[in-house]
N, C-alpha and C. Protein backbone atom coordinates (compact mmCIF):
# COMPACT_ATOMS: atom_id res chain seq x y z
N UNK A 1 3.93 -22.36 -19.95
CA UNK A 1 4.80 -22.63 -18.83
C UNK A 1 6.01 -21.71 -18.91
N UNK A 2 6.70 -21.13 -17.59
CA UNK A 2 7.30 -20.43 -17.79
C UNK A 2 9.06 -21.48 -17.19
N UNK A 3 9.65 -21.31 -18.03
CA UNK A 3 10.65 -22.30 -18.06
C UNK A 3 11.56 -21.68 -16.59
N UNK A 4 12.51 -22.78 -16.33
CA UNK A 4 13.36 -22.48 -15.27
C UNK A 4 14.64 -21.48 -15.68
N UNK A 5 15.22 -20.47 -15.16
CA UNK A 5 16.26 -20.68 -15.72
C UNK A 5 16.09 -18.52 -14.53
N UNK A 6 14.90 -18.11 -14.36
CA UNK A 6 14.75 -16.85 -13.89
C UNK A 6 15.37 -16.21 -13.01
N UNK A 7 15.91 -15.34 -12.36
CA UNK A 7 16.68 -15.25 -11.01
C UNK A 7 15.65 -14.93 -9.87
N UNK A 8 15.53 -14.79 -8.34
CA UNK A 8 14.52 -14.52 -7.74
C UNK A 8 13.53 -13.36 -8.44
N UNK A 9 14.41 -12.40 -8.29
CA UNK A 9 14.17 -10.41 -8.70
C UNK A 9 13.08 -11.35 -9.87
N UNK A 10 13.94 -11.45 -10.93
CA UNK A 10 12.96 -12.07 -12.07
C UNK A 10 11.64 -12.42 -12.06
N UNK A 11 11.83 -13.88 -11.23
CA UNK A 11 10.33 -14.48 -11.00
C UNK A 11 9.38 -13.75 -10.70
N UNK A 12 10.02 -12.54 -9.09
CA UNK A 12 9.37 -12.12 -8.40
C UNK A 12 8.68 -10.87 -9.87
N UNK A 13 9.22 -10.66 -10.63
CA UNK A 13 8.82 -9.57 -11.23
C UNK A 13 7.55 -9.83 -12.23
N UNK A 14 8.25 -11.37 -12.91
CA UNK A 14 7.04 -12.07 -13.75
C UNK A 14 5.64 -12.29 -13.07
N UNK A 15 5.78 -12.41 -11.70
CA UNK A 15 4.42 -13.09 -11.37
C UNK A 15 3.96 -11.51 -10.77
N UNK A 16 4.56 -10.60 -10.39
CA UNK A 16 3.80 -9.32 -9.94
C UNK A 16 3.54 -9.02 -10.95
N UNK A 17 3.77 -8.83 -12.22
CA UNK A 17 3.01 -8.48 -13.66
C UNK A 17 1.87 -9.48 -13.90
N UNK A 18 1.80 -10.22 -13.69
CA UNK A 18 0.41 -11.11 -13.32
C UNK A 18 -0.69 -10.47 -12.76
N UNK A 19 0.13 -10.28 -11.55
CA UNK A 19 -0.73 -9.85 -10.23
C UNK A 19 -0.84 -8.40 -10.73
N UNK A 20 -0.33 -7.47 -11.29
CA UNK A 20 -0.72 -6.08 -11.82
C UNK A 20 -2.13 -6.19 -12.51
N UNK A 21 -1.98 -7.23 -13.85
CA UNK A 21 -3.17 -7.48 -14.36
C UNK A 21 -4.80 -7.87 -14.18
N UNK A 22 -4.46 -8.58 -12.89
CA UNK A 22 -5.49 -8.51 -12.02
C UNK A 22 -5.78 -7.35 -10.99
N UNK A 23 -5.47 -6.26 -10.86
CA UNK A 23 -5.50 -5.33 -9.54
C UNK A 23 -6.70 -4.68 -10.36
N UNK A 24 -6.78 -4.13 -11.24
CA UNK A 24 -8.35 -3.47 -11.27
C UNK A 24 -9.47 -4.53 -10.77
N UNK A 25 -9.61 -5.60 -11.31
CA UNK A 25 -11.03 -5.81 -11.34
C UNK A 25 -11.18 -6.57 -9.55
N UNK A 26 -9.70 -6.82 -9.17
CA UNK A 26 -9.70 -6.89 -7.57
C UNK A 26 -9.98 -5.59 -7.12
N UNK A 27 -9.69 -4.65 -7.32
CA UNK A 27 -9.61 -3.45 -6.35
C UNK A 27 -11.03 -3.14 -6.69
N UNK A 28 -11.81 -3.17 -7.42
CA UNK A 28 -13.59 -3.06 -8.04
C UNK A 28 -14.13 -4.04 -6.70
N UNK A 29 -13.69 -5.27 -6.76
CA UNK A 29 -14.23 -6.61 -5.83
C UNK A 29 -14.52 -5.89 -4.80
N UNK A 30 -12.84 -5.62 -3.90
CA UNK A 30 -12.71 -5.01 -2.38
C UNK A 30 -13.51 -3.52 -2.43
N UNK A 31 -13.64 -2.61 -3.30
CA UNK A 31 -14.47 -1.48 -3.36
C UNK A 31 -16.10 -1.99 -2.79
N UNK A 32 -16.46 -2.79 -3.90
CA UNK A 32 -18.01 -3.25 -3.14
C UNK A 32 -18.02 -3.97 -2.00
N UNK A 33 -17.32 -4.74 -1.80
CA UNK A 33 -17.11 -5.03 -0.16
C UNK A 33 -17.18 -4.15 1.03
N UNK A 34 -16.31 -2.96 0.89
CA UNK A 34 -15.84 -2.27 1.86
C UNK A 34 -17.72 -1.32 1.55
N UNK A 35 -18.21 -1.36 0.86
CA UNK A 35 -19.37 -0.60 0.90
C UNK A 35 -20.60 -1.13 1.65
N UNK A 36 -19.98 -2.20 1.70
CA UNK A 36 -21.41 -3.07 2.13
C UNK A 36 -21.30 -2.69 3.66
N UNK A 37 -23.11 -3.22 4.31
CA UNK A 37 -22.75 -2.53 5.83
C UNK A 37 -22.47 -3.15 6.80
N UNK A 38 -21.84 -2.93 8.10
CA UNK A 38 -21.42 -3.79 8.54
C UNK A 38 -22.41 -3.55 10.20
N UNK A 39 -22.75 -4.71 11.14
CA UNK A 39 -23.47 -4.69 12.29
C UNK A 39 -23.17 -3.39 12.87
N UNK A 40 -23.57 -3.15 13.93
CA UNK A 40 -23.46 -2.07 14.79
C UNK A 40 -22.55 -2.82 15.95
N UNK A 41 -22.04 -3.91 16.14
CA UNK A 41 -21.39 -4.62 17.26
C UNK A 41 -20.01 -4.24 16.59
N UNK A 42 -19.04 -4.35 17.50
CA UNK A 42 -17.45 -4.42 17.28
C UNK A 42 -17.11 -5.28 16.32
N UNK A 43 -16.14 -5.24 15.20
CA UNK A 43 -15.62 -6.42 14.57
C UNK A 43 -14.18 -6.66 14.80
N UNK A 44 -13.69 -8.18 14.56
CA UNK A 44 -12.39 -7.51 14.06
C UNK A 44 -12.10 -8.79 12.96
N UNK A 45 -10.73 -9.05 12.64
CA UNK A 45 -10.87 -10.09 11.57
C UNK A 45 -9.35 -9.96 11.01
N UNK A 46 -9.90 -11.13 10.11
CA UNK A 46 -8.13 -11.10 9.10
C UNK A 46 -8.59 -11.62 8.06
N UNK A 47 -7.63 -11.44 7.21
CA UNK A 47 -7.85 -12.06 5.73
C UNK A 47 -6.71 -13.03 5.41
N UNK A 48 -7.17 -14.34 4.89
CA UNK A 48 -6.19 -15.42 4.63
C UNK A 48 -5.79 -15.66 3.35
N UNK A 49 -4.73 -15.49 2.80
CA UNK A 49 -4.37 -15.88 1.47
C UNK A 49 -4.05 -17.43 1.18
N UNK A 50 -4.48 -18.06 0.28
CA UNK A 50 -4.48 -19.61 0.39
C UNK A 50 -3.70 -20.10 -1.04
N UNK A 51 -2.84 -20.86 -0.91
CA UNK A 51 -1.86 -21.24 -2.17
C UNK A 51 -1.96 -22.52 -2.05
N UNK A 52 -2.76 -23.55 -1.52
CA UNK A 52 -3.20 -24.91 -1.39
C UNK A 52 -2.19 -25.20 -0.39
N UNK A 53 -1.91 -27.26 -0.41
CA UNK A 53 -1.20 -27.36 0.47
C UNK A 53 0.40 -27.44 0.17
N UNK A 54 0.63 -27.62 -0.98
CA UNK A 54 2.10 -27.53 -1.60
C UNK A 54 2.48 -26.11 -1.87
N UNK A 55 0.96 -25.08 -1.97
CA UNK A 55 1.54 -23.51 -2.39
C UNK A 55 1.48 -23.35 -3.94
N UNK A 56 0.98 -24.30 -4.44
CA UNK A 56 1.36 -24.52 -5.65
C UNK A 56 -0.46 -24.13 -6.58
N UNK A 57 -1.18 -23.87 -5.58
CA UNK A 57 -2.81 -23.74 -6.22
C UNK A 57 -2.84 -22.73 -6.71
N UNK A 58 -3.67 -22.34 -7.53
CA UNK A 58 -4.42 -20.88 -7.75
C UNK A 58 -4.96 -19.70 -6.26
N UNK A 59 -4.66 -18.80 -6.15
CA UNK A 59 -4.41 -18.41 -4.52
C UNK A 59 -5.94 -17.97 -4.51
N UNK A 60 -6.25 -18.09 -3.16
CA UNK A 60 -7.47 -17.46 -2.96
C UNK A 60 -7.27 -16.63 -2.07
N UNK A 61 -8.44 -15.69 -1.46
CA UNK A 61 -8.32 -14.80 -0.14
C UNK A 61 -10.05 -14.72 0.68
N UNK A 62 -9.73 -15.01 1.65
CA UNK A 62 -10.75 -15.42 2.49
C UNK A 62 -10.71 -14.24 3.52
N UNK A 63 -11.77 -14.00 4.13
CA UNK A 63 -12.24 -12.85 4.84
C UNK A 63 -12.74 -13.06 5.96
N UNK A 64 -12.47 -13.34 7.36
CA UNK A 64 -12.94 -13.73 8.28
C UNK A 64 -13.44 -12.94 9.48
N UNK A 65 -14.88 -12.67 9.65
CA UNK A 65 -14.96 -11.82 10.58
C UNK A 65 -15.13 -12.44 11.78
N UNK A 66 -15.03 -11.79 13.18
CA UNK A 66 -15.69 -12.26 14.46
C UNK A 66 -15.54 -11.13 15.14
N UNK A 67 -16.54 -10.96 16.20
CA UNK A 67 -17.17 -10.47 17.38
C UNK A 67 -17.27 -10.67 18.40
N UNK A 68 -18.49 -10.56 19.34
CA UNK A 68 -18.70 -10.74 20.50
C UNK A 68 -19.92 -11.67 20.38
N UNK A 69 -20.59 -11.63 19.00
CA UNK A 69 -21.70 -12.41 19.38
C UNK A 69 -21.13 -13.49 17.90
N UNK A 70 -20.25 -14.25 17.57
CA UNK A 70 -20.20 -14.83 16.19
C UNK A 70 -21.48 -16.02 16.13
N UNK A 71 -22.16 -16.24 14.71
CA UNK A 71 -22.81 -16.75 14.42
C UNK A 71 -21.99 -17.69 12.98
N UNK A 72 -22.93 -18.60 12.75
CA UNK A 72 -22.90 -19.74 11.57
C UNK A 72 -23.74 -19.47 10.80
N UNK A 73 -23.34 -18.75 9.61
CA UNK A 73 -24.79 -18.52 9.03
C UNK A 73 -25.05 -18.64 7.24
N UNK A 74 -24.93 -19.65 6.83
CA UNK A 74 -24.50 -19.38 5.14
C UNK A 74 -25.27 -18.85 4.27
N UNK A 75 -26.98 -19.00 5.06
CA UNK A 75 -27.54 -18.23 4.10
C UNK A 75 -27.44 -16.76 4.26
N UNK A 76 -26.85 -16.27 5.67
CA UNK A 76 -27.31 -14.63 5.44
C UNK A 76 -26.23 -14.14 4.61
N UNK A 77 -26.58 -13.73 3.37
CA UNK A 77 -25.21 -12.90 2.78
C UNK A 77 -24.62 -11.38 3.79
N UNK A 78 -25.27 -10.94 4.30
CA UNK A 78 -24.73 -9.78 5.30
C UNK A 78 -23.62 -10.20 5.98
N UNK A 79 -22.50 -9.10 6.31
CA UNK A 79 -21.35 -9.03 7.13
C UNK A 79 -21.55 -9.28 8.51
N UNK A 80 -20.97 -10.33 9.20
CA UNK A 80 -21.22 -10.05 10.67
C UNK A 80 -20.46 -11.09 11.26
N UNK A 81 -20.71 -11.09 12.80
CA UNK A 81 -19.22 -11.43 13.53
C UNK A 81 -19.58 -13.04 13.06
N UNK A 82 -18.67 -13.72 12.56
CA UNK A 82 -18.92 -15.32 12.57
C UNK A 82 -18.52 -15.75 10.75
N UNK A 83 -18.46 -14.33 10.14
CA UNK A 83 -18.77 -14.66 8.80
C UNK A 83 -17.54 -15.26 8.38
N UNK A 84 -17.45 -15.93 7.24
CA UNK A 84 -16.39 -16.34 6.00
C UNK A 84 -16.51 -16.22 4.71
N UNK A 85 -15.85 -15.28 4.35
CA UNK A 85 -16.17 -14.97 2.89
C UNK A 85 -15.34 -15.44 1.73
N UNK A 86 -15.31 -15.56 0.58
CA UNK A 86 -14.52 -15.92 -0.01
C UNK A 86 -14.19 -14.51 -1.09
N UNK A 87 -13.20 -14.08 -1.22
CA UNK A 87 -12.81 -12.98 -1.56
C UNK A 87 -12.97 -12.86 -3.20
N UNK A 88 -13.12 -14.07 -3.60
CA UNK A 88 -13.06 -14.07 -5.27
C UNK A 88 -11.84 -13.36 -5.78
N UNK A 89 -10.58 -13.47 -5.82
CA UNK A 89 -9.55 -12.87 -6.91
C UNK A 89 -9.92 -12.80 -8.02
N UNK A 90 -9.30 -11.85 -8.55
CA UNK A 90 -9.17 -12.22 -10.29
C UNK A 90 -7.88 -12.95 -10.56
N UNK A 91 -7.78 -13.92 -10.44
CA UNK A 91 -6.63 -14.65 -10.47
C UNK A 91 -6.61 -16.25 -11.46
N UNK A 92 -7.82 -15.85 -11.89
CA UNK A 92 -8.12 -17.65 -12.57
C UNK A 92 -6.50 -18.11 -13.70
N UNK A 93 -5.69 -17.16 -14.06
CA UNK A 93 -5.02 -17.59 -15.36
C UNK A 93 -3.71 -17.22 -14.45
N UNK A 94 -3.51 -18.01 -13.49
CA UNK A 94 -1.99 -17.61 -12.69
C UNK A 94 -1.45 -18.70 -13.75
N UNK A 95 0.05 -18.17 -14.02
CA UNK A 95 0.93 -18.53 -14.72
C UNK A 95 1.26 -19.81 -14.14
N UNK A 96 1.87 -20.34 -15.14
CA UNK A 96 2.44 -22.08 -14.85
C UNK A 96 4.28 -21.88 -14.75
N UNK A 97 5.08 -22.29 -12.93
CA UNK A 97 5.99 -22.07 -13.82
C UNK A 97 6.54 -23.38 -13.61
N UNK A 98 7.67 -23.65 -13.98
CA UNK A 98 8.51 -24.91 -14.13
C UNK A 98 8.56 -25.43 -12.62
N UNK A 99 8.55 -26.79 -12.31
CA UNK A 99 8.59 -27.03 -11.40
C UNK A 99 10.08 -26.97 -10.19
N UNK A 100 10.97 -26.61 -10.86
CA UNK A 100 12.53 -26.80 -10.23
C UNK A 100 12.25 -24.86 -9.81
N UNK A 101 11.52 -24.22 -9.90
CA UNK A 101 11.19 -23.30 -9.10
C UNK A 101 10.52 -23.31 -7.57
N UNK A 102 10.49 -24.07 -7.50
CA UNK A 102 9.53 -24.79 -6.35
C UNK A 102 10.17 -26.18 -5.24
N UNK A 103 11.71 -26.64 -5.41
CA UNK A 103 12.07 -27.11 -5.46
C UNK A 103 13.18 -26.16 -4.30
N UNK A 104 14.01 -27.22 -3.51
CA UNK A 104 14.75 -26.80 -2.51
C UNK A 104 15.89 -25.67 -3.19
N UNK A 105 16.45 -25.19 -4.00
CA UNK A 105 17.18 -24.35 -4.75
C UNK A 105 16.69 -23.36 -4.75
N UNK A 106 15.47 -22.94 -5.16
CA UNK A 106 14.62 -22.07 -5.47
C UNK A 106 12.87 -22.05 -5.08
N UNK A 107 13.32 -20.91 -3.58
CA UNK A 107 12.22 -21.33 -2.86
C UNK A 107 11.52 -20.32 -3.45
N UNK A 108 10.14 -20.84 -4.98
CA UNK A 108 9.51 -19.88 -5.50
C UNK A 108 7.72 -19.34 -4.59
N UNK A 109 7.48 -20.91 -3.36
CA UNK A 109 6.65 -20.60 -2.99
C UNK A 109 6.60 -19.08 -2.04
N UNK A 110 7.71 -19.31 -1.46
CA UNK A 110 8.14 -18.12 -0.36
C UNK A 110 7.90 -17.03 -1.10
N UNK A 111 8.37 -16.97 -2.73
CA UNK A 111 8.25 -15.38 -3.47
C UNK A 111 6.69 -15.41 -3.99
N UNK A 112 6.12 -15.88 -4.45
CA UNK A 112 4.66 -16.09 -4.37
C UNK A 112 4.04 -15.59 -3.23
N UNK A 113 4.46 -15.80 -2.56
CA UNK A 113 3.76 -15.83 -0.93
C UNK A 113 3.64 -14.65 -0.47
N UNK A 114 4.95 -13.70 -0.25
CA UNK A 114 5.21 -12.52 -0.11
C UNK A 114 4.96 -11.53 -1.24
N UNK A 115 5.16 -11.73 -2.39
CA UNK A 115 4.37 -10.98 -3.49
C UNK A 115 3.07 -10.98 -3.52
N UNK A 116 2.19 -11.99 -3.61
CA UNK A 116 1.09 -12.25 -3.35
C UNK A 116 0.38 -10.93 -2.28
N UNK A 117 0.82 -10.98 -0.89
CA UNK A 117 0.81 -10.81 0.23
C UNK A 117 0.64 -8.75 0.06
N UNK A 118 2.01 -8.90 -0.49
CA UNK A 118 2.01 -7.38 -0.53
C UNK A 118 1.00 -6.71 -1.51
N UNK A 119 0.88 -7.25 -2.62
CA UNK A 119 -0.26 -7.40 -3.52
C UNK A 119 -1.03 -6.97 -3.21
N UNK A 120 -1.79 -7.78 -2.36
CA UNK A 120 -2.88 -7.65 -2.13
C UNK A 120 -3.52 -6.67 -0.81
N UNK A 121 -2.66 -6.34 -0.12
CA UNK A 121 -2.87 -5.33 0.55
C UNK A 121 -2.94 -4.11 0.00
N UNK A 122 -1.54 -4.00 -1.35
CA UNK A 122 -1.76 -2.41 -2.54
C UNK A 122 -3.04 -2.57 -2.30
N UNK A 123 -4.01 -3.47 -2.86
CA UNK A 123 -5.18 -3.42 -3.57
C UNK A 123 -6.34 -3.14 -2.50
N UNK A 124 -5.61 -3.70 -1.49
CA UNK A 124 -6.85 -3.50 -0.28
C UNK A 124 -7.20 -2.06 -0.33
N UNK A 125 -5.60 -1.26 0.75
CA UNK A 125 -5.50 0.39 0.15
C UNK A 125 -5.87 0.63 -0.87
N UNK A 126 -5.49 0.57 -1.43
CA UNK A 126 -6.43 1.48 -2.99
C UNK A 126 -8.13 1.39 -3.11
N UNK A 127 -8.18 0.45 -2.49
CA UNK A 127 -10.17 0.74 -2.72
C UNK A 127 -10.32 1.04 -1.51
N UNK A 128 -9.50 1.66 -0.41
CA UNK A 128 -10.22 2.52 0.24
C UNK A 128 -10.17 1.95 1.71
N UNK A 129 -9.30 0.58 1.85
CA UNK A 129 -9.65 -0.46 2.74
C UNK A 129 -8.79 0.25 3.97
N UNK A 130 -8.01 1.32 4.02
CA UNK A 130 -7.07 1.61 5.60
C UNK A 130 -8.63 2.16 6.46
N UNK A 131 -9.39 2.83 6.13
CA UNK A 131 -10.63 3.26 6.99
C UNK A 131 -11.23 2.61 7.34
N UNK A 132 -11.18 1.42 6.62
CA UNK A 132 -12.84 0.39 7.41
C UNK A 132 -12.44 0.43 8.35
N UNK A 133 -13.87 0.19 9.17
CA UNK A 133 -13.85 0.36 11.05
C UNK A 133 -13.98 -1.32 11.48
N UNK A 134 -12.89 -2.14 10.77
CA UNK A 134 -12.85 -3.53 11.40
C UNK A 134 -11.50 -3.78 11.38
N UNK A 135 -10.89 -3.91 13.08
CA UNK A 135 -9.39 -4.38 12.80
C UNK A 135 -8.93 -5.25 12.03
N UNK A 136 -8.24 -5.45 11.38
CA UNK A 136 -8.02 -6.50 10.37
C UNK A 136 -6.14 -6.41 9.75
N UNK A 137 -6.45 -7.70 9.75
CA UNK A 137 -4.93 -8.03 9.36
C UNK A 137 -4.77 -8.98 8.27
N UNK A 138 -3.80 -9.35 7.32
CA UNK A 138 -3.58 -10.11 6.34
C UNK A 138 -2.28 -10.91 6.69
N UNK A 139 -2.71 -12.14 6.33
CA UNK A 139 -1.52 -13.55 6.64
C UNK A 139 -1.39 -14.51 5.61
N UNK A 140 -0.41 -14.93 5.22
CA UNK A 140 -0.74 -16.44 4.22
C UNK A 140 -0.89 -17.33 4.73
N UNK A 141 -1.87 -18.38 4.91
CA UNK A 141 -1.98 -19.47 5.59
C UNK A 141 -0.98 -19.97 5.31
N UNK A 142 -1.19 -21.34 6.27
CA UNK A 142 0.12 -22.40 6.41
C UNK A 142 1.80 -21.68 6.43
N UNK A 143 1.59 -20.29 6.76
CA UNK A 143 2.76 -19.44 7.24
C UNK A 143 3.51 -19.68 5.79
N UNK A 144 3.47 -20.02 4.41
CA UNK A 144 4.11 -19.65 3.33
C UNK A 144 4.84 -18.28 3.35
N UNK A 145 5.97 -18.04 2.51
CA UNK A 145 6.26 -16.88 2.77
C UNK A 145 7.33 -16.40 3.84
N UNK A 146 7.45 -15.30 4.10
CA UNK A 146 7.67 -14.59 5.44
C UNK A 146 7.16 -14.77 6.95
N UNK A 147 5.95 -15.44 6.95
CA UNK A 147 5.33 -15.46 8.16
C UNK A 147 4.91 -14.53 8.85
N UNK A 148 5.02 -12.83 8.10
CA UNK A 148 4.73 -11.96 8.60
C UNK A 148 2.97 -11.54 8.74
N UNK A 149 2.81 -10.65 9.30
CA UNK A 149 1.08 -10.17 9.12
C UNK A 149 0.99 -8.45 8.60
N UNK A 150 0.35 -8.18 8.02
CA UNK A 150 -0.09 -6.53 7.16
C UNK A 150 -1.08 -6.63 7.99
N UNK A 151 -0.91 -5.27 8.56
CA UNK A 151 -2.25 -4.57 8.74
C UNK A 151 -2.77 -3.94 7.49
N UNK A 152 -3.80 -4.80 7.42
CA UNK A 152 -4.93 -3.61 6.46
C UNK A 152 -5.93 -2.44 6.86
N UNK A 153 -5.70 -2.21 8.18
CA UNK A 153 -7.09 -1.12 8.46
C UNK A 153 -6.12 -0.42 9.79
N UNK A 154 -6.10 0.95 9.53
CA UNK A 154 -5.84 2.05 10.62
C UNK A 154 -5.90 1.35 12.17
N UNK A 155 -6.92 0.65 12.26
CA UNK A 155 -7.27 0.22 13.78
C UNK A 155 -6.87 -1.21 14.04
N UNK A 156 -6.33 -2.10 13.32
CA UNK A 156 -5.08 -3.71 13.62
C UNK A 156 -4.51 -3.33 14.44
C-alpha cells in the first residue's frame, strides 16, 4: 500500500511508473490487434477505459466497434461493426494506494483517470494505432477524470 501523505505531481508520477511498466507488453497487445483484418464496410468506434464504479478497480479498456450493418456475435472472434472487445491490459498488479487519496481532499480518481487516459493512447500510437482506417476515439467511462475524448486514429 502506498501510504497517504504524496502531492498530486507525486501520485500522478507513482502510478505512471506503473503504467510505464506495463506499456511493452500493452503496446505488443494493440500491435496484434491493429493487424488483424478488419470488414470491407466503414467502421468507426471508441475505446472505453473502465475504473469500476467508485474508480477504484483494476482499469480495463474495451473496444467498441459499429457500422452500418452492427451485429451480436460472441462467437465470431473477427472485427466487425457490432463488436466488443475486451482489450486485456497488462495491468493485473495496479498499486494499492491509501484510501484518503480518493477522498474529497484528494481527488486521486480524476489523476488515475487522466493518466490512465493519456497512457494509453502513448501506447495506442506507438503500435502503430494513428493509421488504422477506423475512426476512433478514447473516453473514461462514467466521465472519471477530465471528461475529455483522444482521438486515437488520423480519421476521429
Amino acid at each position: 500500500m502506498i501510504p497517504y501523505g504524496l502531492s498530486p505531481d507525486q501520485f500522478r508520477t507513482r502510478y505512471r511508473r506503473f503504467l510505464q511498466r506495463a506499456a511493452p507488453a500493452t503496446i505488443d497487445k494493440l500491435r496484434t490487434l491493429l493487424q488483424r483484418s478488419l470488414p470491407d464496410e466503414s467502421l468507426t468506434g471508441e475505446v472505453q477505459l473502465f475504473l469500476g464504479e467508485d474508480g477504484l478497480d483494476m482499469p480495463e479498456a474495451w473496444l467498441y466497434l459499429s457500422g452500418e450493418n452492427n451485429k451480436v456475435d460472441a462467437a465470431d472472434s473477427g472485427l466487425f461493426a457490432g463488436k466488443a472487445l475486451d482489450l486485456q491490459l497488462a495491468l493485473e498488479n495496479t498499486p494499492e494506494f491509501d484510501a484518503a487519496y480518493f477522498g474529497e481532499d484528494f481527488d486521486g480518481v480524476a489523476l488515475i483517470a487522466n493518466t490512465l487516459k493519456a497512457w494509453f493512447a502513448e501506447c495506442w500510437w506507438k503500435a502503430g494505432g494513428w493509421s488504422w482506417p477506423v475512426a476512433l476515439t478514447l473516453a473514461v467511462h462514467d466521465e472519471f477524470g477530465d471528461g475529455e475524448r483522444i482521438a486515437l486514429t488520423e480519421t476521429a
